[in-house]
N, C-alpha and C. Protein backbone atom coordinates (compact mmCIF):
# COMPACT_ATOMS: atom_id res chain seq x y z
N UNK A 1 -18.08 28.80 5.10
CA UNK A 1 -19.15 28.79 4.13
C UNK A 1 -18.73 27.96 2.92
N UNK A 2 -19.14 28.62 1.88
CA UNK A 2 -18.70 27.79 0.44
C UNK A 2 -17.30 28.16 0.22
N UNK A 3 -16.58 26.97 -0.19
CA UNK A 3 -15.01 27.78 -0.44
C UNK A 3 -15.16 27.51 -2.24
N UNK A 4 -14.46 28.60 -2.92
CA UNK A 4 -14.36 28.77 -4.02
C UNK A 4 -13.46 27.60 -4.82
N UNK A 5 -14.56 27.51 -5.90
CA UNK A 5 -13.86 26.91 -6.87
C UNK A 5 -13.09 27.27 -8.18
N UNK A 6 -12.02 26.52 -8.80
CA UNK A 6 -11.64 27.13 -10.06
C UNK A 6 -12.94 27.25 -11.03
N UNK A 7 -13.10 27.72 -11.99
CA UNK A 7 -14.18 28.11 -13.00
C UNK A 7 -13.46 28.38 -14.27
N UNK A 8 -14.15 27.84 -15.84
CA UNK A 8 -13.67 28.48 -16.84
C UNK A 8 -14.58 29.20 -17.14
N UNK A 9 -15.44 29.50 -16.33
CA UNK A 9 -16.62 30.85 -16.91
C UNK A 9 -16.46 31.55 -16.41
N UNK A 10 -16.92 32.79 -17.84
CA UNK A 10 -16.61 34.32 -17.64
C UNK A 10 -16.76 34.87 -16.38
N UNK A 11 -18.02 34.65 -15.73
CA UNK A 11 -18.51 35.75 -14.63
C UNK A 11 -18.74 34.86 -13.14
N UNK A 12 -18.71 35.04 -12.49
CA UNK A 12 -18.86 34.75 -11.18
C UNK A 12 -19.64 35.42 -10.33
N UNK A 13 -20.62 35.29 -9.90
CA UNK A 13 -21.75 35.41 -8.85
C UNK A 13 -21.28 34.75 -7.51
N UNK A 14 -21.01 35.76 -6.40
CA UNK A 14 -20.79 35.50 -5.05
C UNK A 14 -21.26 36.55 -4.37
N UNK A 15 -21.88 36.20 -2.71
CA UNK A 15 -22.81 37.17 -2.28
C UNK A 15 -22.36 37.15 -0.66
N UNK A 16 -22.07 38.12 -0.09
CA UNK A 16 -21.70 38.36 1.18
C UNK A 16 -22.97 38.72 1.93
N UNK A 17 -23.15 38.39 3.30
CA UNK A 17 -24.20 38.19 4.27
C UNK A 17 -24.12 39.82 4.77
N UNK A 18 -25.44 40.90 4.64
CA UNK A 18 -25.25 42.07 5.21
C UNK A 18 -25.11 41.70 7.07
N UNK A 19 -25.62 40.79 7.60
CA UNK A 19 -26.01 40.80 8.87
C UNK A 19 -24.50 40.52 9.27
N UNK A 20 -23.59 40.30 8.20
CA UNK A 20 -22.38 40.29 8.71
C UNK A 20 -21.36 41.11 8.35
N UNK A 21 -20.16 41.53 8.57
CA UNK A 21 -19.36 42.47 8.29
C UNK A 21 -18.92 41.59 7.09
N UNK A 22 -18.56 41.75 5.74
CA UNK A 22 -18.25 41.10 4.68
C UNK A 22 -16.34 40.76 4.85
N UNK A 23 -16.29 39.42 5.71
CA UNK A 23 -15.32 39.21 5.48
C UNK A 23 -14.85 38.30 4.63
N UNK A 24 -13.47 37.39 4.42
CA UNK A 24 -13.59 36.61 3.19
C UNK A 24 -14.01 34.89 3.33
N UNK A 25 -14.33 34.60 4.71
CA UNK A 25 -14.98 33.26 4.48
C UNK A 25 -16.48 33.42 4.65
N UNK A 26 -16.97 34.53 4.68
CA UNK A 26 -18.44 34.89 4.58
C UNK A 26 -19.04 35.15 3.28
N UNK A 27 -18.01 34.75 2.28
CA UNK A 27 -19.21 35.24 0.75
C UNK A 27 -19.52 33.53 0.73
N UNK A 28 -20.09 33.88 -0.03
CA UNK A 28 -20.75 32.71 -0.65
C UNK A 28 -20.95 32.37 -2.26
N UNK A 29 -20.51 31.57 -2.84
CA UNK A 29 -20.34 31.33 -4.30
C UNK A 29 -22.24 31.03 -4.99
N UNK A 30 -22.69 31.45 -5.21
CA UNK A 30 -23.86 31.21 -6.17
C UNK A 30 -23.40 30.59 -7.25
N UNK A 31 -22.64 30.93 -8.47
CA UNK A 31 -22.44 30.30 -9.53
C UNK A 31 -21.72 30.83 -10.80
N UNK A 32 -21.09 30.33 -11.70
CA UNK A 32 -20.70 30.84 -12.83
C UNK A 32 -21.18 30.73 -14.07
N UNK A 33 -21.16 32.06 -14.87
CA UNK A 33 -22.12 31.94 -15.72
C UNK A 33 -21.32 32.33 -17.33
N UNK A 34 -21.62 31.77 -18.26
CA UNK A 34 -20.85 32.25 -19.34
C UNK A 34 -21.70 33.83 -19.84
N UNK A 35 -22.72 34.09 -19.30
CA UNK A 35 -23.31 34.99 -20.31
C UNK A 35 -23.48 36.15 -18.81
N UNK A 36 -23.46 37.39 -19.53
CA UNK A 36 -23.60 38.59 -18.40
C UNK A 36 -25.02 38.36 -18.19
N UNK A 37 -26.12 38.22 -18.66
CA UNK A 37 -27.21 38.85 -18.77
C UNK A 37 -28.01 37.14 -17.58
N UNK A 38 -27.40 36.37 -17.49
CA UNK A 38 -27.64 35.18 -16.84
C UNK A 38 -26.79 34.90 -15.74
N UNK A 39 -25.85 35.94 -14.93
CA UNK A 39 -25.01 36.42 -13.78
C UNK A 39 -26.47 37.48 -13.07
N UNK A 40 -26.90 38.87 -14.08
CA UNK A 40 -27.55 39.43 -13.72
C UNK A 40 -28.59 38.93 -13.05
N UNK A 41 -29.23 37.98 -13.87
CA UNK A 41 -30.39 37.22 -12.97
C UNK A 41 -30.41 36.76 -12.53
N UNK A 42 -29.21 35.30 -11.86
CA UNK A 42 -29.02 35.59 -10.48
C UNK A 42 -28.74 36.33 -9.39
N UNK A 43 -28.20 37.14 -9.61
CA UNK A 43 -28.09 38.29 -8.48
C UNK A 43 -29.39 39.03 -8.63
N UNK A 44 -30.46 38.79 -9.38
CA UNK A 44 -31.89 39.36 -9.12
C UNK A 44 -32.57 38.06 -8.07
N UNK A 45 -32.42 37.49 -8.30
CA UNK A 45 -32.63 35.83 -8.15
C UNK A 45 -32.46 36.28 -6.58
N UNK A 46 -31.20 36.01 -6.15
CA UNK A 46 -30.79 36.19 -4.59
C UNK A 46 -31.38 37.71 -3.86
N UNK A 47 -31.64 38.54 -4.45
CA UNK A 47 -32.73 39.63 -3.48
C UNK A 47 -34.13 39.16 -3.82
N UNK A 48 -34.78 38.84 -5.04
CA UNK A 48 -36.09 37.73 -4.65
C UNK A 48 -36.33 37.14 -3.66
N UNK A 49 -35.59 36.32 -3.50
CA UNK A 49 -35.67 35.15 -2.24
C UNK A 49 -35.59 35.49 -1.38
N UNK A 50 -34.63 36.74 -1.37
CA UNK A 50 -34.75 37.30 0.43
C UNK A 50 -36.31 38.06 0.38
N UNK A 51 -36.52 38.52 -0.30
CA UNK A 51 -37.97 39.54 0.00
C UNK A 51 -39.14 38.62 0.00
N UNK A 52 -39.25 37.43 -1.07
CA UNK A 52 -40.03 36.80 -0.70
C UNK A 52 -40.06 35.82 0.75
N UNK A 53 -38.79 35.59 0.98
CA UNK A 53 -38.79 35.22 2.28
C UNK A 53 -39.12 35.86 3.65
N UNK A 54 -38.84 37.34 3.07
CA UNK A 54 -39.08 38.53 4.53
C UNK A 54 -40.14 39.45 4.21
N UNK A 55 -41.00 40.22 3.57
CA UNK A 55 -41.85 40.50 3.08
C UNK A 55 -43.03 40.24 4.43
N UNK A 56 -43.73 41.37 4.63
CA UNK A 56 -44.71 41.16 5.57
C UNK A 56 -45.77 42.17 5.05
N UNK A 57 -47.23 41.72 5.31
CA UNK A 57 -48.17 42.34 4.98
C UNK A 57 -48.15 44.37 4.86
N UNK A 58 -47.38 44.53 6.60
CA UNK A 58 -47.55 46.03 6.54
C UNK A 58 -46.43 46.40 6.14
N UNK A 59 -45.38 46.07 6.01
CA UNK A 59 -44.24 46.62 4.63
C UNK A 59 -44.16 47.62 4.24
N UNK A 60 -43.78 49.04 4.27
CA UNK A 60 -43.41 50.06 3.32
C UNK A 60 -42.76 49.39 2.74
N UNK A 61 -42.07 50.00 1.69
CA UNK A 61 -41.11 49.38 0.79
C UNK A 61 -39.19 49.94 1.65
N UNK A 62 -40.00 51.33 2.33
CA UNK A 62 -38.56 51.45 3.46
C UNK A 62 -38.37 50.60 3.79
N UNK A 63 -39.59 49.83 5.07
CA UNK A 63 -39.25 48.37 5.92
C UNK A 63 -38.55 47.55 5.24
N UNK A 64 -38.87 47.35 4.21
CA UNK A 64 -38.60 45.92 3.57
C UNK A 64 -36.86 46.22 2.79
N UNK A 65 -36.39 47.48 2.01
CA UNK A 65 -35.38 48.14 2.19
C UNK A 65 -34.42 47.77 3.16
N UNK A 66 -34.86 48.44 4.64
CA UNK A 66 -34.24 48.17 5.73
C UNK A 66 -34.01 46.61 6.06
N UNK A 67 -34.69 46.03 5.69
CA UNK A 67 -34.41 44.63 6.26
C UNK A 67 -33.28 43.64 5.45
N UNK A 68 -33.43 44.20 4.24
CA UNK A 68 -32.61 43.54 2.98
C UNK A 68 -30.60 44.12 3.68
N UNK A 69 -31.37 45.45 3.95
CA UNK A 69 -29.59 46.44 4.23
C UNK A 69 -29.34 45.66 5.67
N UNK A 70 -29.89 45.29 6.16
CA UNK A 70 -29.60 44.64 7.69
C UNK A 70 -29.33 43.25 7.54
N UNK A 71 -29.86 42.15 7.03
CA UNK A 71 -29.90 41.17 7.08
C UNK A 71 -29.68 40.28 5.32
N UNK A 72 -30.17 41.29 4.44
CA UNK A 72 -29.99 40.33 2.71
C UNK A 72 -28.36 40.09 2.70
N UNK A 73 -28.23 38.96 1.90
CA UNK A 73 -27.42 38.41 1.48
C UNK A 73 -26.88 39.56 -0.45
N UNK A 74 -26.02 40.55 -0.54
CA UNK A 74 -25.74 41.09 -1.45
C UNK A 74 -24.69 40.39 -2.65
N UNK A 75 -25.21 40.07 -3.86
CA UNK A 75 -24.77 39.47 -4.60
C UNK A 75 -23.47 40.26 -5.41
N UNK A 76 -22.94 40.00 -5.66
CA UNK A 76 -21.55 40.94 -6.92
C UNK A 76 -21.42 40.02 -7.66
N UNK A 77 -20.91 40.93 -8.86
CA UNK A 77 -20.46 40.18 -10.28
C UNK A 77 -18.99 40.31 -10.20
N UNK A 78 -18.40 39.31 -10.41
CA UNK A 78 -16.93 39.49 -11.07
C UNK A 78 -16.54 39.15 -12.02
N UNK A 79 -15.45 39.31 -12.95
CA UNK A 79 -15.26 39.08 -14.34
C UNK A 79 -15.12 39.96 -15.38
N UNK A 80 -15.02 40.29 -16.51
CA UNK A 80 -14.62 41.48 -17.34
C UNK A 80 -16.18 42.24 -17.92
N UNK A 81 -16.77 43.12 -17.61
CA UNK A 81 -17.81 43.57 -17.69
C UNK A 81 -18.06 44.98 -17.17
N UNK A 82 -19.39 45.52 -17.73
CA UNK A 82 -19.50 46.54 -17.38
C UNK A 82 -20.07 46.76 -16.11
N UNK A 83 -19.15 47.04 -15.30
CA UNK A 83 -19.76 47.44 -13.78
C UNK A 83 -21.21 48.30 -13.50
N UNK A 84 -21.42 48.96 -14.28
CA UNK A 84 -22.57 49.53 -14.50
C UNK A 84 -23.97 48.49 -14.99
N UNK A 85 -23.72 47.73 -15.48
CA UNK A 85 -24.82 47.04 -16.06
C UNK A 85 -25.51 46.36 -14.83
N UNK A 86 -25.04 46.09 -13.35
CA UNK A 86 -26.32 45.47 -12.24
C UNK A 86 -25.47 46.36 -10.92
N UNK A 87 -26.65 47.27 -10.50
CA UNK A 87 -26.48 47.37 -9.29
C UNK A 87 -27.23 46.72 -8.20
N UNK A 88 -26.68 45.75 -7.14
CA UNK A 88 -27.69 45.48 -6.47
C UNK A 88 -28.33 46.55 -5.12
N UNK A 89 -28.06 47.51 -5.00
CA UNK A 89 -28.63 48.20 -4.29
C UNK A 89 -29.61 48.88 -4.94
N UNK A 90 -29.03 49.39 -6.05
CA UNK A 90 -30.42 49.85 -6.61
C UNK A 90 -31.68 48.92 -7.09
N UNK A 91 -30.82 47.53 -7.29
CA UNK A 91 -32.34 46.47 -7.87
C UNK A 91 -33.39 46.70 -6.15
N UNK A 92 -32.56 46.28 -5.66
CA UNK A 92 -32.99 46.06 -4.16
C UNK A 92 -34.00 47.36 -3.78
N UNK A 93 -33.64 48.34 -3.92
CA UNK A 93 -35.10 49.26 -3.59
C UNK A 93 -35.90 49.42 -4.91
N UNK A 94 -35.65 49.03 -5.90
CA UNK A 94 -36.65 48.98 -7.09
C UNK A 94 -37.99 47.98 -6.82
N UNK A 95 -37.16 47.17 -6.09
CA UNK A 95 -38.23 45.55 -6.01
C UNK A 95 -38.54 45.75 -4.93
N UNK A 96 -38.54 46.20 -3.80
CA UNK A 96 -38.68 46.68 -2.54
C UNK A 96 -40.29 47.61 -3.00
N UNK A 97 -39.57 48.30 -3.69
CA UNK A 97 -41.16 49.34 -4.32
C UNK A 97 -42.17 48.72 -5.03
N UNK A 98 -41.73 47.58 -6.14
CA UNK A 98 -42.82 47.32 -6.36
C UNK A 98 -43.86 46.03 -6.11
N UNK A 99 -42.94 45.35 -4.79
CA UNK A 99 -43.77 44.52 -4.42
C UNK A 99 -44.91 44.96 -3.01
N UNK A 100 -44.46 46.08 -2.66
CA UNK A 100 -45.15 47.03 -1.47
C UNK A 100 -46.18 47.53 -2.64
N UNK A 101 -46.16 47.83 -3.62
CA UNK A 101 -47.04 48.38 -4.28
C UNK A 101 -48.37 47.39 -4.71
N UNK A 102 -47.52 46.33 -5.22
CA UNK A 102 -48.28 45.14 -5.53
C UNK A 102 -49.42 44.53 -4.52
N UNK A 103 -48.80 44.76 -3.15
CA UNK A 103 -49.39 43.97 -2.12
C UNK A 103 -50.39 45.21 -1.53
N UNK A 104 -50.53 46.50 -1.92
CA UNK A 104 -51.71 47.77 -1.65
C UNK A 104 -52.23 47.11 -2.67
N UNK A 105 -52.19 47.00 -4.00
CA UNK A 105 -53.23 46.98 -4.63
C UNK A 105 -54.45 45.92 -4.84
């Protein structure tokens, strides 16, 4: 896949393939970011794209859940920060809910 580069920025965004067992030539580098809050949104960024890419009319927000845990690409932050500030599992069924919601109404 992508092999890593040196970086003088703080945070690092890299995302391992669920459809695969997360080994270490399977992440993938997204990018480095000096600011936390612009790491976060890419790693919102990369479950977007998967849902807008997989997303189907009859969708629960389970289905679409399930498909992200089977097949999304899961982003992590590295760097000195609060681990608490992005979970992507939890973004991942947040947005899961409210684009199933979006698409009933």
């Amino acid at each position: 896949m992508v092999s890593f580069k040196p970086s003088n920025k703080k945070f690092s965004v890299d995302a391992y393939d669920n459809f695969r067992f997360p080994v270490a030539y399977d992440w993938m580098h997204i990018g480095g970011y000096d600011d936390l809050n612009a790491a976060i949104t890419a790693c919102k960024q990369v479950i977007d794209e998967f849902y807008r890419e997989n997303i189907e009319a009859d969708d629960s927000a389970d289905d679409l859940f399930k498909k992200y845990l089977m097949y999304g690409e899961v982003p992590c932050i590295t760097g000195s920060y609060d681990e608490t500030a992005f979970n992507s599992q939890n973004y991942a069924i947040k947005r899961s809910e409210e684009l199933t919601k979006m698409r009933r109404n």
